[in-house]
C-alpha atoms as a PDB file:
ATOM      1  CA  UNK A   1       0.000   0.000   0.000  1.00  0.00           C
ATOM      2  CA  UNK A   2       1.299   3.966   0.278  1.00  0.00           C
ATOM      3  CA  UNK A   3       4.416   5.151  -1.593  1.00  0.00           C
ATOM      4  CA  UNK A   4       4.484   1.062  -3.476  1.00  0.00           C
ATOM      5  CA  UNK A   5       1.482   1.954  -5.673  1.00  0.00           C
ATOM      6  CA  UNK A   6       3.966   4.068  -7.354  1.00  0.00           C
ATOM      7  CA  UNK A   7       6.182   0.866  -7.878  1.00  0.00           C
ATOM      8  CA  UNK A   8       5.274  -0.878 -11.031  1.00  0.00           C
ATOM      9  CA  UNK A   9       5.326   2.739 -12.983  1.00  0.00           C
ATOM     10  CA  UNK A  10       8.818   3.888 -11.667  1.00  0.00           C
ATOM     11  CA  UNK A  11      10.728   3.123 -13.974  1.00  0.00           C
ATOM     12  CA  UNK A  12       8.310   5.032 -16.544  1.00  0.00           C
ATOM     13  CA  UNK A  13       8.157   7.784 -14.433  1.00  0.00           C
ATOM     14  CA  UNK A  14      12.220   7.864 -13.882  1.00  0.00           C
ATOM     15  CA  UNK A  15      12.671   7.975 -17.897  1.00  0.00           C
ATOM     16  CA  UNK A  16      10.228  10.858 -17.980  1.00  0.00           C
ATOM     17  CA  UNK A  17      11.817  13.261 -15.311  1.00  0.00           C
ATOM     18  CA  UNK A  18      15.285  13.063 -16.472  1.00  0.00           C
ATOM     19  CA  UNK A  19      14.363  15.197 -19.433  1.00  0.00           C
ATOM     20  CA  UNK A  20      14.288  18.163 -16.670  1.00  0.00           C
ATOM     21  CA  UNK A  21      17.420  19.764 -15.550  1.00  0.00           C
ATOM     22  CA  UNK A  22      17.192  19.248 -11.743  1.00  0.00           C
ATOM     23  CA  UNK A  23      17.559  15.935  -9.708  1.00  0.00           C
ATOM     24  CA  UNK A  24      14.215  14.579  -8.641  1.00  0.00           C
ATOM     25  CA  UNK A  25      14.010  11.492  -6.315  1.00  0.00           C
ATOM     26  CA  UNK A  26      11.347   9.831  -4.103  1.00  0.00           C
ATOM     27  CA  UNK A  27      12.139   8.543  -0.632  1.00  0.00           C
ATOM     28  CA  UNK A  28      10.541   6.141   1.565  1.00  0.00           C
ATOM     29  CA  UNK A  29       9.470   6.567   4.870  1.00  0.00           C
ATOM     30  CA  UNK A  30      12.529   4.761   6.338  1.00  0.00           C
ATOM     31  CA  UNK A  31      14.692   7.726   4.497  1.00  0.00           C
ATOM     32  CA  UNK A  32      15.619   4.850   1.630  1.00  0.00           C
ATOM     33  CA  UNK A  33      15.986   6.244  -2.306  1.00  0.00           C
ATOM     34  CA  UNK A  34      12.961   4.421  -4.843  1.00  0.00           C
ATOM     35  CA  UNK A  35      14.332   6.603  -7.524  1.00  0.00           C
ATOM     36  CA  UNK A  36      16.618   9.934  -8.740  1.00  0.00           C
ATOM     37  CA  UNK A  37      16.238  11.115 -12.162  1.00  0.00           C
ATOM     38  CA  UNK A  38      20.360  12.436 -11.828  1.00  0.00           C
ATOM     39  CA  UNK A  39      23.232  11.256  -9.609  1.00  0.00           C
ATOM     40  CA  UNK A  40      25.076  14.422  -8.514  1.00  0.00           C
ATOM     41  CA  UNK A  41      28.891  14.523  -8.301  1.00  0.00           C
ATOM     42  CA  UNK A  42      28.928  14.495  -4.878  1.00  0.00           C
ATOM     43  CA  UNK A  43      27.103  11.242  -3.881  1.00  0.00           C
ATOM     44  CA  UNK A  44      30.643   9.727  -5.133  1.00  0.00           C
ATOM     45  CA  UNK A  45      32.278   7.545  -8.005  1.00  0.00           C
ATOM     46  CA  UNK A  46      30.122   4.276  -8.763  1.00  0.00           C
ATOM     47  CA  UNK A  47      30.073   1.320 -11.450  1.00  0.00           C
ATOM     48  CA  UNK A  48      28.088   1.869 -13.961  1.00  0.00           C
ATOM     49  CA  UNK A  49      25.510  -0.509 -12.771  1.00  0.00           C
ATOM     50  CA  UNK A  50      25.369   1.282  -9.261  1.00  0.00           C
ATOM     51  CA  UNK A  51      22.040   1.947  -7.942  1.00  0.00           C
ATOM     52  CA  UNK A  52      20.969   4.381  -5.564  1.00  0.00           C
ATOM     53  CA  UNK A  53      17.834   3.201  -5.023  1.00  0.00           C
ATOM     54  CA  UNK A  54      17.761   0.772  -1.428  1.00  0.00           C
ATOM     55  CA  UNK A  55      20.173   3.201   0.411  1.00  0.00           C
ATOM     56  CA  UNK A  56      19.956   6.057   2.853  1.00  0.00           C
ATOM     57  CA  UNK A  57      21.842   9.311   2.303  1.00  0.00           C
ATOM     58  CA  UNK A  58      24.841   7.819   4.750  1.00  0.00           C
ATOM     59  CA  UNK A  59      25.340   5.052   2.465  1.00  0.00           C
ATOM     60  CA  UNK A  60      25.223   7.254  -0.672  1.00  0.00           C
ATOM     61  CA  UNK A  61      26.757  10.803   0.186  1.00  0.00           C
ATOM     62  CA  UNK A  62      30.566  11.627   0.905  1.00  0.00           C
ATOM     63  CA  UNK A  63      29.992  14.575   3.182  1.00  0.00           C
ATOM     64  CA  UNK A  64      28.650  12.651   6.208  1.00  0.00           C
ATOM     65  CA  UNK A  65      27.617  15.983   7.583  1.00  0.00           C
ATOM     66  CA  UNK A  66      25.228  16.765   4.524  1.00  0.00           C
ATOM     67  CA  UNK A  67      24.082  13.265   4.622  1.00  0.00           C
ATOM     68  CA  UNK A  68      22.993  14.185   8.308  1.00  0.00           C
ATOM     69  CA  UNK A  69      21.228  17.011   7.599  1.00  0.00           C
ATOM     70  CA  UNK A  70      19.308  15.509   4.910  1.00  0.00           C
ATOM     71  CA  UNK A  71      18.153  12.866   7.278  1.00  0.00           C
ATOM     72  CA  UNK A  72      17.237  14.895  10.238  1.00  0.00           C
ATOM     73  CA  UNK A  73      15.213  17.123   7.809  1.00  0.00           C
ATOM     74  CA  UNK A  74      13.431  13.882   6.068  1.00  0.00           C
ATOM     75  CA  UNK A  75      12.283  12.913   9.741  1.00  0.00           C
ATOM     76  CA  UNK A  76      11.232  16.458  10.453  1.00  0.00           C
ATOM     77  CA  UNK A  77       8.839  16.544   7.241  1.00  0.00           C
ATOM     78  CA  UNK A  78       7.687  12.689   8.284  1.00  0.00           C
ATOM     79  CA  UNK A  79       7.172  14.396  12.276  1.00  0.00           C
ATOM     80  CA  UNK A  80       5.331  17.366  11.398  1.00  0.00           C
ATOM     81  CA  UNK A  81       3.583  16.803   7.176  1.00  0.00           C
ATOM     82  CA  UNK A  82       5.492  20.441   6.238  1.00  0.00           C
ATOM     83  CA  UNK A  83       7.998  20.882   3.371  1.00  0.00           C
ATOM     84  CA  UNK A  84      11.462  21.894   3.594  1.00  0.00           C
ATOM     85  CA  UNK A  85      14.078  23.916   1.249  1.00  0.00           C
ATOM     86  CA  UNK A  86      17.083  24.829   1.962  1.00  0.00           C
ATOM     87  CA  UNK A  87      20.719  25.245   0.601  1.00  0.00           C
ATOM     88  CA  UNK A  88      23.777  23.079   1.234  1.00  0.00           C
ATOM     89  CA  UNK A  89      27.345  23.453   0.238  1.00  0.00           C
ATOM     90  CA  UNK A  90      28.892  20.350  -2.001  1.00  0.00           C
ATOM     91  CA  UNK A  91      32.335  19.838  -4.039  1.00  0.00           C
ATOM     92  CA  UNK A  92      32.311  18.904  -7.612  1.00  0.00           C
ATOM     93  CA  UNK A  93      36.016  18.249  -8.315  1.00  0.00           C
ATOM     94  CA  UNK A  94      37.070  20.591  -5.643  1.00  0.00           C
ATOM     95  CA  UNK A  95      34.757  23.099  -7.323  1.00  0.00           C
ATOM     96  CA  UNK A  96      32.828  24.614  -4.416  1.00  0.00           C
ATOM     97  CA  UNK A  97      28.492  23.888  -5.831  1.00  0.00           C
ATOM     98  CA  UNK A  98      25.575  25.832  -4.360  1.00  0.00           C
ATOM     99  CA  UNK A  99      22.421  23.136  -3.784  1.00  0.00           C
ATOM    100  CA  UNK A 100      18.881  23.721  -3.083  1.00  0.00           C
ATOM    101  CA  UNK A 101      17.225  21.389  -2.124  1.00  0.00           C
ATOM    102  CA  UNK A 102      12.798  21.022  -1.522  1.00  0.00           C
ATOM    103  CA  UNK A 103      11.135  18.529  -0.055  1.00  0.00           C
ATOM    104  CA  UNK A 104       7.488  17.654   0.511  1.00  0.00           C
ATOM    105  CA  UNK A 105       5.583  14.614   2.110  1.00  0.00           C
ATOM    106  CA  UNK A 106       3.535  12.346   0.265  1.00  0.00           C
ATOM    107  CA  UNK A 107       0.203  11.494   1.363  1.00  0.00           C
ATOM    108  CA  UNK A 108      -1.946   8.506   0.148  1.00  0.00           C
ATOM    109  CA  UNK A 109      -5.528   8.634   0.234  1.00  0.00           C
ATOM    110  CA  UNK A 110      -6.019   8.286   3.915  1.00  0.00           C
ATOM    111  CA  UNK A 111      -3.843  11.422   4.373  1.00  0.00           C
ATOM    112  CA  UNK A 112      -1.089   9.155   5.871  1.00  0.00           C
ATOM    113  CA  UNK A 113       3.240  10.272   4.745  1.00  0.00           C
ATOM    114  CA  UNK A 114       3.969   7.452   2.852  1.00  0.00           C
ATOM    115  CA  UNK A 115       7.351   8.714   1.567  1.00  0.00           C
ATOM    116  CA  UNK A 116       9.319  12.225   0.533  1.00  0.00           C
ATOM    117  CA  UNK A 117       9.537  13.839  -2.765  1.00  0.00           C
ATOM    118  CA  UNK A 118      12.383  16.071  -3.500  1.00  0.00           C
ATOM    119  CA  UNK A 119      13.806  18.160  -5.909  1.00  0.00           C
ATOM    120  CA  UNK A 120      17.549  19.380  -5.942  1.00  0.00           C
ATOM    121  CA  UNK A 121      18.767  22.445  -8.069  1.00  0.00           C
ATOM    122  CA  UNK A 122      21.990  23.795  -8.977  1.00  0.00           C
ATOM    123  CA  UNK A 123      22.034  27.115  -7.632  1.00  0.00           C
ATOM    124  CA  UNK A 124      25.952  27.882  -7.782  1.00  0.00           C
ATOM    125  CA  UNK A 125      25.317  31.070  -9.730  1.00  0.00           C
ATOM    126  CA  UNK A 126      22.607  32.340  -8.602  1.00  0.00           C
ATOM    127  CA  UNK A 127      24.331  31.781  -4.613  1.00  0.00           C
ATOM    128  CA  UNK A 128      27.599  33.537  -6.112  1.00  0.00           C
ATOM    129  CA  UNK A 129      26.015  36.527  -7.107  1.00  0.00           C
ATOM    130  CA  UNK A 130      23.881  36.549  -3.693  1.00  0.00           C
ATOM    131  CA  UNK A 131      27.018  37.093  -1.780  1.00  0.00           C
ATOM    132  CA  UNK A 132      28.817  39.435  -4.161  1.00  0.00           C
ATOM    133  CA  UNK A 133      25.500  41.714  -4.153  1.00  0.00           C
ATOM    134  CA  UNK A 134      25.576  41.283  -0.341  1.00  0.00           C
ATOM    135  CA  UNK A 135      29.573  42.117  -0.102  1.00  0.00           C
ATOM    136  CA  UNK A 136      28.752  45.386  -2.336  1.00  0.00           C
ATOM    137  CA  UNK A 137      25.797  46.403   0.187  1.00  0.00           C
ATOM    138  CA  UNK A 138      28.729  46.039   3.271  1.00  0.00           C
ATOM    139  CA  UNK A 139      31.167  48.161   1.756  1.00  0.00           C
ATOM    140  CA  UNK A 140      32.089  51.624   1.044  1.00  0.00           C
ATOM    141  CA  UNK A 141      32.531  52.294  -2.679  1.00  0.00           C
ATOM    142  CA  UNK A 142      34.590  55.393  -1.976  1.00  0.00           C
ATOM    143  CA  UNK A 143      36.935  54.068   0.021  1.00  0.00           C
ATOM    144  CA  UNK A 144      36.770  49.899  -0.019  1.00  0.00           C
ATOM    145  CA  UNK A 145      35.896  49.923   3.284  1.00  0.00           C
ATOM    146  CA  UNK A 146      33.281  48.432   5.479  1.00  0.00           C
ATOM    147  CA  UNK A 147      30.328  50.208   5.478  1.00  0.00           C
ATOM    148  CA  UNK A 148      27.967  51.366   8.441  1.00  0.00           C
ATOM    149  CA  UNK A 149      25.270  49.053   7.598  1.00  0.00           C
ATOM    150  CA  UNK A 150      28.625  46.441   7.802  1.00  0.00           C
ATOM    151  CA  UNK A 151      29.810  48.604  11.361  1.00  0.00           C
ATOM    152  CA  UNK A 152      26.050  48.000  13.272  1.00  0.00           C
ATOM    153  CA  UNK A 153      26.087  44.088  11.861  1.00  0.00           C
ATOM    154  CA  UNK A 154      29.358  43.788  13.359  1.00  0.00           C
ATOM    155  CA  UNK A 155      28.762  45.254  16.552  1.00  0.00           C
ATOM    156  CA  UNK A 156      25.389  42.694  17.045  1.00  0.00           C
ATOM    157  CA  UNK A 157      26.985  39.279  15.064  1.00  0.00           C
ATOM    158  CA  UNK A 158      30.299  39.341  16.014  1.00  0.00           C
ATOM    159  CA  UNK A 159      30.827  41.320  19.145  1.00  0.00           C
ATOM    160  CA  UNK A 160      29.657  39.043  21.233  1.00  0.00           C
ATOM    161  CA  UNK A 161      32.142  36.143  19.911  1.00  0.00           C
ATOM    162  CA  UNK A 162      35.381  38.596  19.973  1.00  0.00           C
ATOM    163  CA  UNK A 163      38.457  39.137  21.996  1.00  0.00           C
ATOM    164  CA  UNK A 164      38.184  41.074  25.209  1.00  0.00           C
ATOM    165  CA  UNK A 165      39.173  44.108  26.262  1.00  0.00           C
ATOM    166  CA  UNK A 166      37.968  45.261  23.430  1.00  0.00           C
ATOM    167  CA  UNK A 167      38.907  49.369  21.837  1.00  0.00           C
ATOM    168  CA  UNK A 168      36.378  50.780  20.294  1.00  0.00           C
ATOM    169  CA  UNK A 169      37.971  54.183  17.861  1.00  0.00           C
ATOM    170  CA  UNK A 170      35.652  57.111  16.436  1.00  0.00           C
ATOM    171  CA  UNK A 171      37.656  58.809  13.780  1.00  0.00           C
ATOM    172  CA  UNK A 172      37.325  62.167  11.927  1.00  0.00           C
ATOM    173  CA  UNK A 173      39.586  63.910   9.280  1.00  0.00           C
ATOM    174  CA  UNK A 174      40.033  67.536  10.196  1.00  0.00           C
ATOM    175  CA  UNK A 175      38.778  70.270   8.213  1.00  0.00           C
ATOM    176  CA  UNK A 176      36.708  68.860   5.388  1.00  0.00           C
ATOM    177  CA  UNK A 177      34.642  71.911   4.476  1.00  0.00           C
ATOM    178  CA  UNK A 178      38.217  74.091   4.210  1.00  0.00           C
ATOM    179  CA  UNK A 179      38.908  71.342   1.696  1.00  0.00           C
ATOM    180  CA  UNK A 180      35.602  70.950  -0.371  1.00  0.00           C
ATOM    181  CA  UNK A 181      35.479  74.992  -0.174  1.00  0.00           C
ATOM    182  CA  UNK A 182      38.798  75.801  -0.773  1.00  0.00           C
ATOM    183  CA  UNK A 183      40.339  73.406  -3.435  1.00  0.00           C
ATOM    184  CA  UNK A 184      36.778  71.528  -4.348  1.00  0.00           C
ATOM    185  CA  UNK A 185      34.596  68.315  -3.454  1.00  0.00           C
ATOM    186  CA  UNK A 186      37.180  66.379  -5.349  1.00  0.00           C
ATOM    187  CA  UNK A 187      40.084  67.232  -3.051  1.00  0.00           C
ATOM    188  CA  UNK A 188      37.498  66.531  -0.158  1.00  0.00           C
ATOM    189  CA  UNK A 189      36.932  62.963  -1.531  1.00  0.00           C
ATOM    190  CA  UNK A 190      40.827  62.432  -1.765  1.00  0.00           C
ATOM    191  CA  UNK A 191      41.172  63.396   1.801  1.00  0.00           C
ATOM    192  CA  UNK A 192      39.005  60.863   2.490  1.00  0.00           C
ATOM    193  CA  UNK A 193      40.391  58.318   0.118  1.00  0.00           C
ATOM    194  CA  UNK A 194      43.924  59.189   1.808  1.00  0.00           C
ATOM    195  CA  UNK A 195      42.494  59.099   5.741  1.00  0.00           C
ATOM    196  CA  UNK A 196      40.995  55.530   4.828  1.00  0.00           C
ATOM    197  CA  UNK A 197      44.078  54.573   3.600  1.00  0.00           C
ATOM    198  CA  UNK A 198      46.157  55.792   6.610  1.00  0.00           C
ATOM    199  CA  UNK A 199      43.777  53.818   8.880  1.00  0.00           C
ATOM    200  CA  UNK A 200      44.383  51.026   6.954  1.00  0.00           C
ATOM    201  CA  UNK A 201      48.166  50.994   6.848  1.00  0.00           C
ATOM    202  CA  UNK A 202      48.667  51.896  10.687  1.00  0.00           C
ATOM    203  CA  UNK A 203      46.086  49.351  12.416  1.00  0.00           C
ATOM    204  CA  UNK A 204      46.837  45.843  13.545  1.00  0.00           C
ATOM    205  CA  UNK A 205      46.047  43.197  11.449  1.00  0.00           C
ATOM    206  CA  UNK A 206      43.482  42.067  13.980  1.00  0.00           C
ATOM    207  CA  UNK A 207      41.635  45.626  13.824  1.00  0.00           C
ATOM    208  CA  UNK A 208      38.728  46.266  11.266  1.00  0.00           C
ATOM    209  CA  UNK A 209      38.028  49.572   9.716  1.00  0.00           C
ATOM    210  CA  UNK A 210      34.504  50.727   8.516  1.00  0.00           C
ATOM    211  CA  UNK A 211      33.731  54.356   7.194  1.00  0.00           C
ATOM    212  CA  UNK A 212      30.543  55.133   8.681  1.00  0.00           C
ATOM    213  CA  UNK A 213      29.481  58.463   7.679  1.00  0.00           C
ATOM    214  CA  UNK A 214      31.151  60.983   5.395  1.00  0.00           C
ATOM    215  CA  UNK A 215      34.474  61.811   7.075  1.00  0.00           C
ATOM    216  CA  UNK A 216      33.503  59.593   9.498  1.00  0.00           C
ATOM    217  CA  UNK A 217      35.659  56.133  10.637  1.00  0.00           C
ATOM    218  CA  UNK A 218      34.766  53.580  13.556  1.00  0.00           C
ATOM    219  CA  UNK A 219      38.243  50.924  14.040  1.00  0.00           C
ATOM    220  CA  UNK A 220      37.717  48.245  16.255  1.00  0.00           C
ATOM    221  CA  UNK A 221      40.512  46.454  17.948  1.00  0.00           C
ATOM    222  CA  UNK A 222      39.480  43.161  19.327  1.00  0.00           C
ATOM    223  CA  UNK A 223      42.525  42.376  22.742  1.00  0.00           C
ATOM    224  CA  UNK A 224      43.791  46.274  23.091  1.00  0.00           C
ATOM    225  CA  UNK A 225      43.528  48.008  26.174  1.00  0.00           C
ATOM    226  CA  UNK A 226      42.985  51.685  26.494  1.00  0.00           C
ATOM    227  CA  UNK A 227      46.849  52.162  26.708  1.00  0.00           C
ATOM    228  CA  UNK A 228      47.133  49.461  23.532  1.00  0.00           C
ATOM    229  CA  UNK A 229      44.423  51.624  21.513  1.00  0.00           C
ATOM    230  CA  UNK A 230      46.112  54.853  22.631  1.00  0.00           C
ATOM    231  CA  UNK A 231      49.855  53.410  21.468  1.00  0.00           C
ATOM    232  CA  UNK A 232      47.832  52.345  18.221  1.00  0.00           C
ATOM    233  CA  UNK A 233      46.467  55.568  17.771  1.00  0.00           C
ATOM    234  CA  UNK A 234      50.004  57.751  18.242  1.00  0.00           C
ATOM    235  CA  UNK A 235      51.740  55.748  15.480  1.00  0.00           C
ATOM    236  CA  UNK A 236      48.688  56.648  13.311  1.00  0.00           C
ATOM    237  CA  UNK A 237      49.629  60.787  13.694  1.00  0.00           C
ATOM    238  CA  UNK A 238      53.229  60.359  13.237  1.00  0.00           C
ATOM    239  CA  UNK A 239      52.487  58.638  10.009  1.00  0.00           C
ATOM    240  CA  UNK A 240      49.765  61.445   9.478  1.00  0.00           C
ATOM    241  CA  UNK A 241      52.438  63.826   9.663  1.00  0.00           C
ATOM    242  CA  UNK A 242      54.149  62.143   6.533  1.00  0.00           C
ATOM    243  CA  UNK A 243      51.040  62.600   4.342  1.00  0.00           C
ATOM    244  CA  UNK A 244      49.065  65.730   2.710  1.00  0.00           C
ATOM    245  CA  UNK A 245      46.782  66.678   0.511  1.00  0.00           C
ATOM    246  CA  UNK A 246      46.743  69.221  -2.013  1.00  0.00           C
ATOM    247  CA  UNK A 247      49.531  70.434  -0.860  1.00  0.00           C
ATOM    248  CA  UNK A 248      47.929  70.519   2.805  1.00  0.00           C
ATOM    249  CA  UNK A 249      49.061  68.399   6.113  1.00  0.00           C
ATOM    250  CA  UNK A 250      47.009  65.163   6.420  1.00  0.00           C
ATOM    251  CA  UNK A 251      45.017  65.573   9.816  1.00  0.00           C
ATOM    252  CA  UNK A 252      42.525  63.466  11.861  1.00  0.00           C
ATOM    253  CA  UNK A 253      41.496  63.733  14.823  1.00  0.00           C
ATOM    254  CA  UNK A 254      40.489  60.233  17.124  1.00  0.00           C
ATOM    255  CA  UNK A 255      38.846  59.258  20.263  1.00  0.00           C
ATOM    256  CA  UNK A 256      39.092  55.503  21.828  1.00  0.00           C
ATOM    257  CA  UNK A 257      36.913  53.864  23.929  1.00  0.00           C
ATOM    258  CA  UNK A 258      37.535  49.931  26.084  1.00  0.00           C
ATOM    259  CA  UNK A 259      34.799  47.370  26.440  1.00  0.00           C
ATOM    260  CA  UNK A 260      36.222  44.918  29.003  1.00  0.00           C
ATOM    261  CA  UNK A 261      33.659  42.300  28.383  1.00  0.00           C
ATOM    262  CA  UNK A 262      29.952  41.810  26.806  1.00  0.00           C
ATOM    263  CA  UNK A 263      28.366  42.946  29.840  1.00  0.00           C
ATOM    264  CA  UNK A 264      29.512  46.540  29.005  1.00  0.00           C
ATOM    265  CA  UNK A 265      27.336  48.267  26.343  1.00  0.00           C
ATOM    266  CA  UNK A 266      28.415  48.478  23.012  1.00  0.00           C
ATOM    267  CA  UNK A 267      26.954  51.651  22.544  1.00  0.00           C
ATOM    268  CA  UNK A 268      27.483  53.650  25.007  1.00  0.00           C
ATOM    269  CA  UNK A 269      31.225  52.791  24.242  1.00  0.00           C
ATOM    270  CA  UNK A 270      30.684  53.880  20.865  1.00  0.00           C
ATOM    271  CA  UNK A 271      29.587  57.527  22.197  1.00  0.00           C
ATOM    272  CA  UNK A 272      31.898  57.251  24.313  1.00  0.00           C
ATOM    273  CA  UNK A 273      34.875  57.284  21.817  1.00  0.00           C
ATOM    274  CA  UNK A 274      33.143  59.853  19.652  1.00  0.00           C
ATOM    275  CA  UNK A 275      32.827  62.247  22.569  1.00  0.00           C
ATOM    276  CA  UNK A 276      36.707  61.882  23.124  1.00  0.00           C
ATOM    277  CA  UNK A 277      37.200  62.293  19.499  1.00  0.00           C
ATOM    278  CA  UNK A 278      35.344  65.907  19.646  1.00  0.00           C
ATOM    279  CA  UNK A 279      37.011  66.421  22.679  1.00  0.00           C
ATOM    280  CA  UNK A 280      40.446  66.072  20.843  1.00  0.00           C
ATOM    281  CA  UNK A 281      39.272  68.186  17.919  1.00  0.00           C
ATOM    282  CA  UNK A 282      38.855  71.013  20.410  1.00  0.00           C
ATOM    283  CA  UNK A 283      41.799  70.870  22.004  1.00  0.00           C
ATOM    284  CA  UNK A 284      43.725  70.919  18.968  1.00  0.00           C
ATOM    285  CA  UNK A 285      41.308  73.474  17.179  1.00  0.00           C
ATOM    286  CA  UNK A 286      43.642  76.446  17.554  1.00  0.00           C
ATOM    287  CA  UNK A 287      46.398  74.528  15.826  1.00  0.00           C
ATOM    288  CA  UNK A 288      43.384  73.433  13.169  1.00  0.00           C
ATOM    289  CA  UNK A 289      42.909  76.735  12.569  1.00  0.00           C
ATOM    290  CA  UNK A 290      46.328  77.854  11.828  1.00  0.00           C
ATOM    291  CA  UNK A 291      47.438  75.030   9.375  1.00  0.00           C
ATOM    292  CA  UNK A 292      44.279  75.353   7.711  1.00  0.00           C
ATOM    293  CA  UNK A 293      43.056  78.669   7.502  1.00  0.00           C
ATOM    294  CA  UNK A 294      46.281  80.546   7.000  1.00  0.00           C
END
């Protein structure tokens, strides 16, 4: 009875579906293969007269952990009578594949599961792009940074994973209307350009640099103290002093702020370092003034 009605007409209905591109395959309700229209690369190398049909997806696949999934979603669908899709990760000849796969219960006419039918598409492309397009929508154009959409994701994904104490630096280059007024936007831009690009060169390895507003730059530096930040911070303005633009002294001014652990808020450290940022921007405002303004 159930999903062996289908029996005597598989091998009809086998010939039929592997005129369509994806792999479609019928599973019993012990998680065993009746049929798949295409064996994909990564079930493994087989005779010629291999059959899939008999085995589970341990017996079959080469990534044990896929082969896992697969079965704890089949007994999901047989638990609960709802569909599944979602997208695993597979090698074709060390060629990194994109897989999507749906699944649905079958029901006879009682409205008992009597197997799983499932579909499997290659989605490599389609994947690829999806995380280029999301790469582009985390970084700066101007400036190949991270972004501030890419600064508030880090700050609630990764934060609570990373290395503590914790700096937290609020950035600012000095003087940007002077520049956009006085030599034009362009020049502004390649002050930018050239304060991303000092923040770049004079940060740890370990640090990561977003741009988060127009002249704006948030560093953070996962295992530095205050004192580590503030060492970090004075190498950054003596190589400052090396650089200029448009004939003008490079200068930023930058405020740091130390999370000791996740019980301290992220965002008040944040304001924190921006308020000590300001707070060095006044103090050196007279100087400002007379480098800039002359």
């Amino acid at each position: 009875m159930g999903i062996i009605m289908f029996e005597e007409n598989l091998a009809d209905l086998e010939r039929v579906l592997k005129a369509l591109p994806s792999c479609i395959y019928l599973k019993d309700t012990e998680g065993k293969y009746l049929f798949a229209t295409h064996y994909w690369e990564h079930i493994g190398k087989h005779d010629p007269g291999w059959s899939i049909r008999g085995k589970t997806d341990l017996e079959i696949r080469e990534n044990k952990e896929n082969a896992r999934l697969a079965m704890e979603q089949d007994r999901k669908i047989l638990e609960t009578g709802e569909g599944a899709t979602y997208t695993i990760q597979e090698y074709d000849d060390h060629e990194l594949q994109y897989l999507e796969l749906i699944k649905n219960p079958v029901f006879d006419d009682e409205g008992n599961i009597v197997g799983i039918v499932g579909l499997i598409n290659n989605v490599t492309e389609q994947e690829l792009m999806r995380k280029k397009l999301e790469e582009y929508s985390l970084e700066d154009e101007m400036t190949k940074m991270k972004n501030r959409r890419a600064f508030d994701t880090w700050i609630d994904e990764e934060l609570p994973h990373a290395n503590f104490p914790l700096s937290i630096a609020i950035a600012d280059c000095d003087c940007l209307k002077f520049f956009n007024d006085t030599f034009g936007h362009s020049e502004g831009d390649e002050l930018i350009k050239t304060a991303a690009l000092l923040l770049k060169l004079s940060m740890p390895s370990s640090a990561v640099c977003f741009r988060i507003g127009g002249d704006e730059f948030a560093v953070i530096l996962p295992n530095h103290t205050k004192d580590d930040a503030q060492q970090v911070i004075e190498r950054l303005y003596e190589m400052a002093r090396t650089l200029n633009v448009a004939g003008q002294p490079l200068s930023i001014s930058i405020g740091v702020a130390t999370m000791q652990s996740t019980a301290d808020d992220a965002q008040q450290a944040i304001e924190a370092a921006d308020r000590a940022m300001y707070e060095y921007k006044q103090k050196h405002h007279a100087y400002l003034k007379s480098i800039y303004e002359r």
